[in-house]
Every structure is written in C-alpha cells, then in structure tokens.
C-alpha atoms as a PDB file:
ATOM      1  CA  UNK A   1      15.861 -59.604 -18.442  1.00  0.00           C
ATOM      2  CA  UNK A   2      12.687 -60.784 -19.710  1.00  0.00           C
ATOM      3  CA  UNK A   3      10.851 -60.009 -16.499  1.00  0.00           C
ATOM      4  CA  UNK A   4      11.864 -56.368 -16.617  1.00  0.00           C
ATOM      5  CA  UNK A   5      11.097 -56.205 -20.495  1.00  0.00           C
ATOM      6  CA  UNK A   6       7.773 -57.544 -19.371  1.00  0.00           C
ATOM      7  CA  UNK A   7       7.356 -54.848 -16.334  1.00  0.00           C
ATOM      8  CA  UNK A   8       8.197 -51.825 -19.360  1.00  0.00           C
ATOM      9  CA  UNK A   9       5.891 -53.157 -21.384  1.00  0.00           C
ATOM     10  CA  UNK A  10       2.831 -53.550 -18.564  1.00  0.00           C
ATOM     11  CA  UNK A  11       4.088 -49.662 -17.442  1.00  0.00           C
ATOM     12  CA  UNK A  12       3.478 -48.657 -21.690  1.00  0.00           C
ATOM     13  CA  UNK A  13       0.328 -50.106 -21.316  1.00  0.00           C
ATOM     14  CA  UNK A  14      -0.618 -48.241 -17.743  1.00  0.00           C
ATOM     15  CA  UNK A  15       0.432 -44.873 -18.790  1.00  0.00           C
ATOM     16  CA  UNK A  16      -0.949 -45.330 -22.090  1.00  0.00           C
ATOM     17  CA  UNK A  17      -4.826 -46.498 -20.438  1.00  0.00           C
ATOM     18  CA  UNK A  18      -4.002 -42.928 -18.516  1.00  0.00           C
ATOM     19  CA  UNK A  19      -3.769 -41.219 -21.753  1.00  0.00           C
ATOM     20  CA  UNK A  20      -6.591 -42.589 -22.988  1.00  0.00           C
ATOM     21  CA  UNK A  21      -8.516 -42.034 -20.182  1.00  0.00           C
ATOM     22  CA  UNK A  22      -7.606 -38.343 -19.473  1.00  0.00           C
ATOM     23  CA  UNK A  23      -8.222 -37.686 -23.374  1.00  0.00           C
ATOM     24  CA  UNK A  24     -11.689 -39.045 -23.071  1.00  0.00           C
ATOM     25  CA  UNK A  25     -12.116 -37.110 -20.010  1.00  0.00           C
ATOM     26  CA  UNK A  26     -11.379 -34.062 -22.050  1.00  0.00           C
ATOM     27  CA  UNK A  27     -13.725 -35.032 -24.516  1.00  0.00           C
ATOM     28  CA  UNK A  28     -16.416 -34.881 -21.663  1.00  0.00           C
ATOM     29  CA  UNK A  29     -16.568 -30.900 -21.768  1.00  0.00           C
ATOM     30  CA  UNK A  30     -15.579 -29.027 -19.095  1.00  0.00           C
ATOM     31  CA  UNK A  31     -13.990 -31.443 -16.956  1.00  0.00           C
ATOM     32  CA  UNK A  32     -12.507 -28.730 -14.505  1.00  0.00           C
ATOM     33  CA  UNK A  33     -15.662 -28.143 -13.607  1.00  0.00           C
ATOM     34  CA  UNK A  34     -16.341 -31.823 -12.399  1.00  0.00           C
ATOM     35  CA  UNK A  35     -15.528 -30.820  -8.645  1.00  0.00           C
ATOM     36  CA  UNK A  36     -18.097 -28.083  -8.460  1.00  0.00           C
ATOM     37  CA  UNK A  37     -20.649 -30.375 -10.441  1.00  0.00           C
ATOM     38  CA  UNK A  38     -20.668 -33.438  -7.933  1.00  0.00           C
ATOM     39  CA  UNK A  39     -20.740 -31.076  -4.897  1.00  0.00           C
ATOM     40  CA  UNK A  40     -23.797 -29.904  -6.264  1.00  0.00           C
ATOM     41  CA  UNK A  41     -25.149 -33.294  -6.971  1.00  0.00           C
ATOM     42  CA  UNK A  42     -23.655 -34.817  -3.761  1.00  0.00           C
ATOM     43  CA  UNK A  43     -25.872 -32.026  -1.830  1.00  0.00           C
ATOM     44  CA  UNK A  44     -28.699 -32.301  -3.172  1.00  0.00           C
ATOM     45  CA  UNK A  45     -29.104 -36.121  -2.017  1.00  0.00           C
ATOM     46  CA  UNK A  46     -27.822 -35.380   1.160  1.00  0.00           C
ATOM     47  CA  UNK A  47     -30.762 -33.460   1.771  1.00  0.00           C
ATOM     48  CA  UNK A  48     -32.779 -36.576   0.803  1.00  0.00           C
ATOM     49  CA  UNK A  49     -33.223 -39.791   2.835  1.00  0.00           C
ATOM     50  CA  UNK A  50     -30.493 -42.201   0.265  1.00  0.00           C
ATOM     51  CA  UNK A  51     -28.110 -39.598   1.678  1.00  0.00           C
ATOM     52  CA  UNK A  52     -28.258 -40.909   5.434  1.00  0.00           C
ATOM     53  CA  UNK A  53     -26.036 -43.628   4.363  1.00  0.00           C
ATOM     54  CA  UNK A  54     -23.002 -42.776   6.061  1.00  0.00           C
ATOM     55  CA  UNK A  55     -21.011 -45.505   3.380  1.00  0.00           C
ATOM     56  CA  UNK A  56     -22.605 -43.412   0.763  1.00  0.00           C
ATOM     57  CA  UNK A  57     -21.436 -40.088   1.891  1.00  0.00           C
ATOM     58  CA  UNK A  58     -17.417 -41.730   2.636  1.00  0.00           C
ATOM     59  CA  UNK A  59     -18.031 -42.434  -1.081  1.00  0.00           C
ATOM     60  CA  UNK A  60     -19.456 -38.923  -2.635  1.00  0.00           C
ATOM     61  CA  UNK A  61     -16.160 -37.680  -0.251  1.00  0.00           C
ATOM     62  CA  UNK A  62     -14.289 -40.011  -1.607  1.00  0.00           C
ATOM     63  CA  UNK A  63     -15.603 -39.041  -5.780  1.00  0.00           C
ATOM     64  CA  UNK A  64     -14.967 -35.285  -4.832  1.00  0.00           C
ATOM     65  CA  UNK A  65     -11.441 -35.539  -4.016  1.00  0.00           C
ATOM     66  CA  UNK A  66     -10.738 -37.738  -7.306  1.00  0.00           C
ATOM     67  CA  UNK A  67     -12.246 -35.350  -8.702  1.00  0.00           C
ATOM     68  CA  UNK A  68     -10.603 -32.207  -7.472  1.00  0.00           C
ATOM     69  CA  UNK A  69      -6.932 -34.075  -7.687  1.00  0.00           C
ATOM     70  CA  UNK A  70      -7.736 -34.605 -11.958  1.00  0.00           C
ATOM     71  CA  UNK A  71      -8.643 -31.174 -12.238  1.00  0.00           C
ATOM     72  CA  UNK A  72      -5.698 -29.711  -9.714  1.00  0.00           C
ATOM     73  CA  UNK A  73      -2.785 -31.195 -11.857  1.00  0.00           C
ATOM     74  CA  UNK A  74      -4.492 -30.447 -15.438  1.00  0.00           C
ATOM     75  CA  UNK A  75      -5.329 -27.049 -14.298  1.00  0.00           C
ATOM     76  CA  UNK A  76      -1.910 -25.470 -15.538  1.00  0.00           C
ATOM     77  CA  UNK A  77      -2.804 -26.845 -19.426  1.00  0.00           C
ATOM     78  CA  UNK A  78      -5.141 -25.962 -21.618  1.00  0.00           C
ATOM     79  CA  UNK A  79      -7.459 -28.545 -23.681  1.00  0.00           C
ATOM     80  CA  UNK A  80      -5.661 -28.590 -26.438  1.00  0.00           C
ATOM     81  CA  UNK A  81      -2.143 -29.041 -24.640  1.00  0.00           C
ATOM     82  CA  UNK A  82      -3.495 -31.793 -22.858  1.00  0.00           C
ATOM     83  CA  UNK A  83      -5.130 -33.362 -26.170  1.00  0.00           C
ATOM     84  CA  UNK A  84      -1.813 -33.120 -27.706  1.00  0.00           C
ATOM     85  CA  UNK A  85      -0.110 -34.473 -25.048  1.00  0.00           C
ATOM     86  CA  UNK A  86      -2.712 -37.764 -24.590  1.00  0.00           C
ATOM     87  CA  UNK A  87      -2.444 -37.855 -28.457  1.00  0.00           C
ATOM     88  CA  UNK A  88       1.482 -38.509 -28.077  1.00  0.00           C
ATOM     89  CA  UNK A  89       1.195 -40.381 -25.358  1.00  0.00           C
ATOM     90  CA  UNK A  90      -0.549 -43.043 -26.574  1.00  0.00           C
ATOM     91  CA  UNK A  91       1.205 -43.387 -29.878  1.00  0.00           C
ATOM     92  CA  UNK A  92       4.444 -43.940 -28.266  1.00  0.00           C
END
C-alpha cells in the first residue's frame, strides 16, 4: 500500500509541474501563436549556414510539433479558462 500511496503522490506532483507549467506558458502572451513564431524563426536560419545541420533541423521539427500539440489541445479554452483551471489544479 505504501508503494501505491507513493505512485499518487509522485502523479500529484507530475500533473501539478503540468499546471504550473501550462500557467506560466499562458503568462508568456500569446502562446497559440508559438507554432507560427518558431516556423518563422526556424526559416530564417535555415536560410543561413547553422541551418545545414541536419541534427539541428530534426530538432527545430522536433520544437514545432511540441509546439503545435500545446496549442492544438488548449485551443478549445480561452486564457482565462485555462488560468482557472492551472489555478485549481495546482491547489489540489
């Protein structure tokens, strides 16, 4: 019983450094915009030499995606509802 009061208690702490970390994200300022912001940046040094690095471009690729995922499933919510629900979240 112990181990599985001690797995509960290391999930509270996961979902509540998710909370946290989504909150802060909203914090940032138009987060849903994140996608389109890296794509620009990510261009921009593929046109330069740096981005020849064929490790370097898995990894923009990789940052994009992240990226879109976040701002896929918080897309349905507004800030505030989001907020609110971080808010919660990590109080419990």
């Amino acid at each position: 019983m112990k181990t599985e009061n001690e797995n509960n208690a290391n999930q509270n702490k996961i979902i509540e450094s998710i909370a946290r970390l989504v909150s802060d994200i909203c914090f940032d300022g138009e987060f849903k915009n994140h996608p389109e912001y890296l794509n620009e940046i990510f261009e921009y040094l593929l046109e330069a030499e740096p981005g020849n690095s064929r490790s370097l471009r898995i990894k923009m690729l990789s940052c994009i995606r992240t990226s879109k995922m976040l701002a896929k499933a918080l897309e349905p919510f507004s800030d505030e509802e989001i907020q609110k629900a971080c808010v919660k979240m990590i109080k419990a």
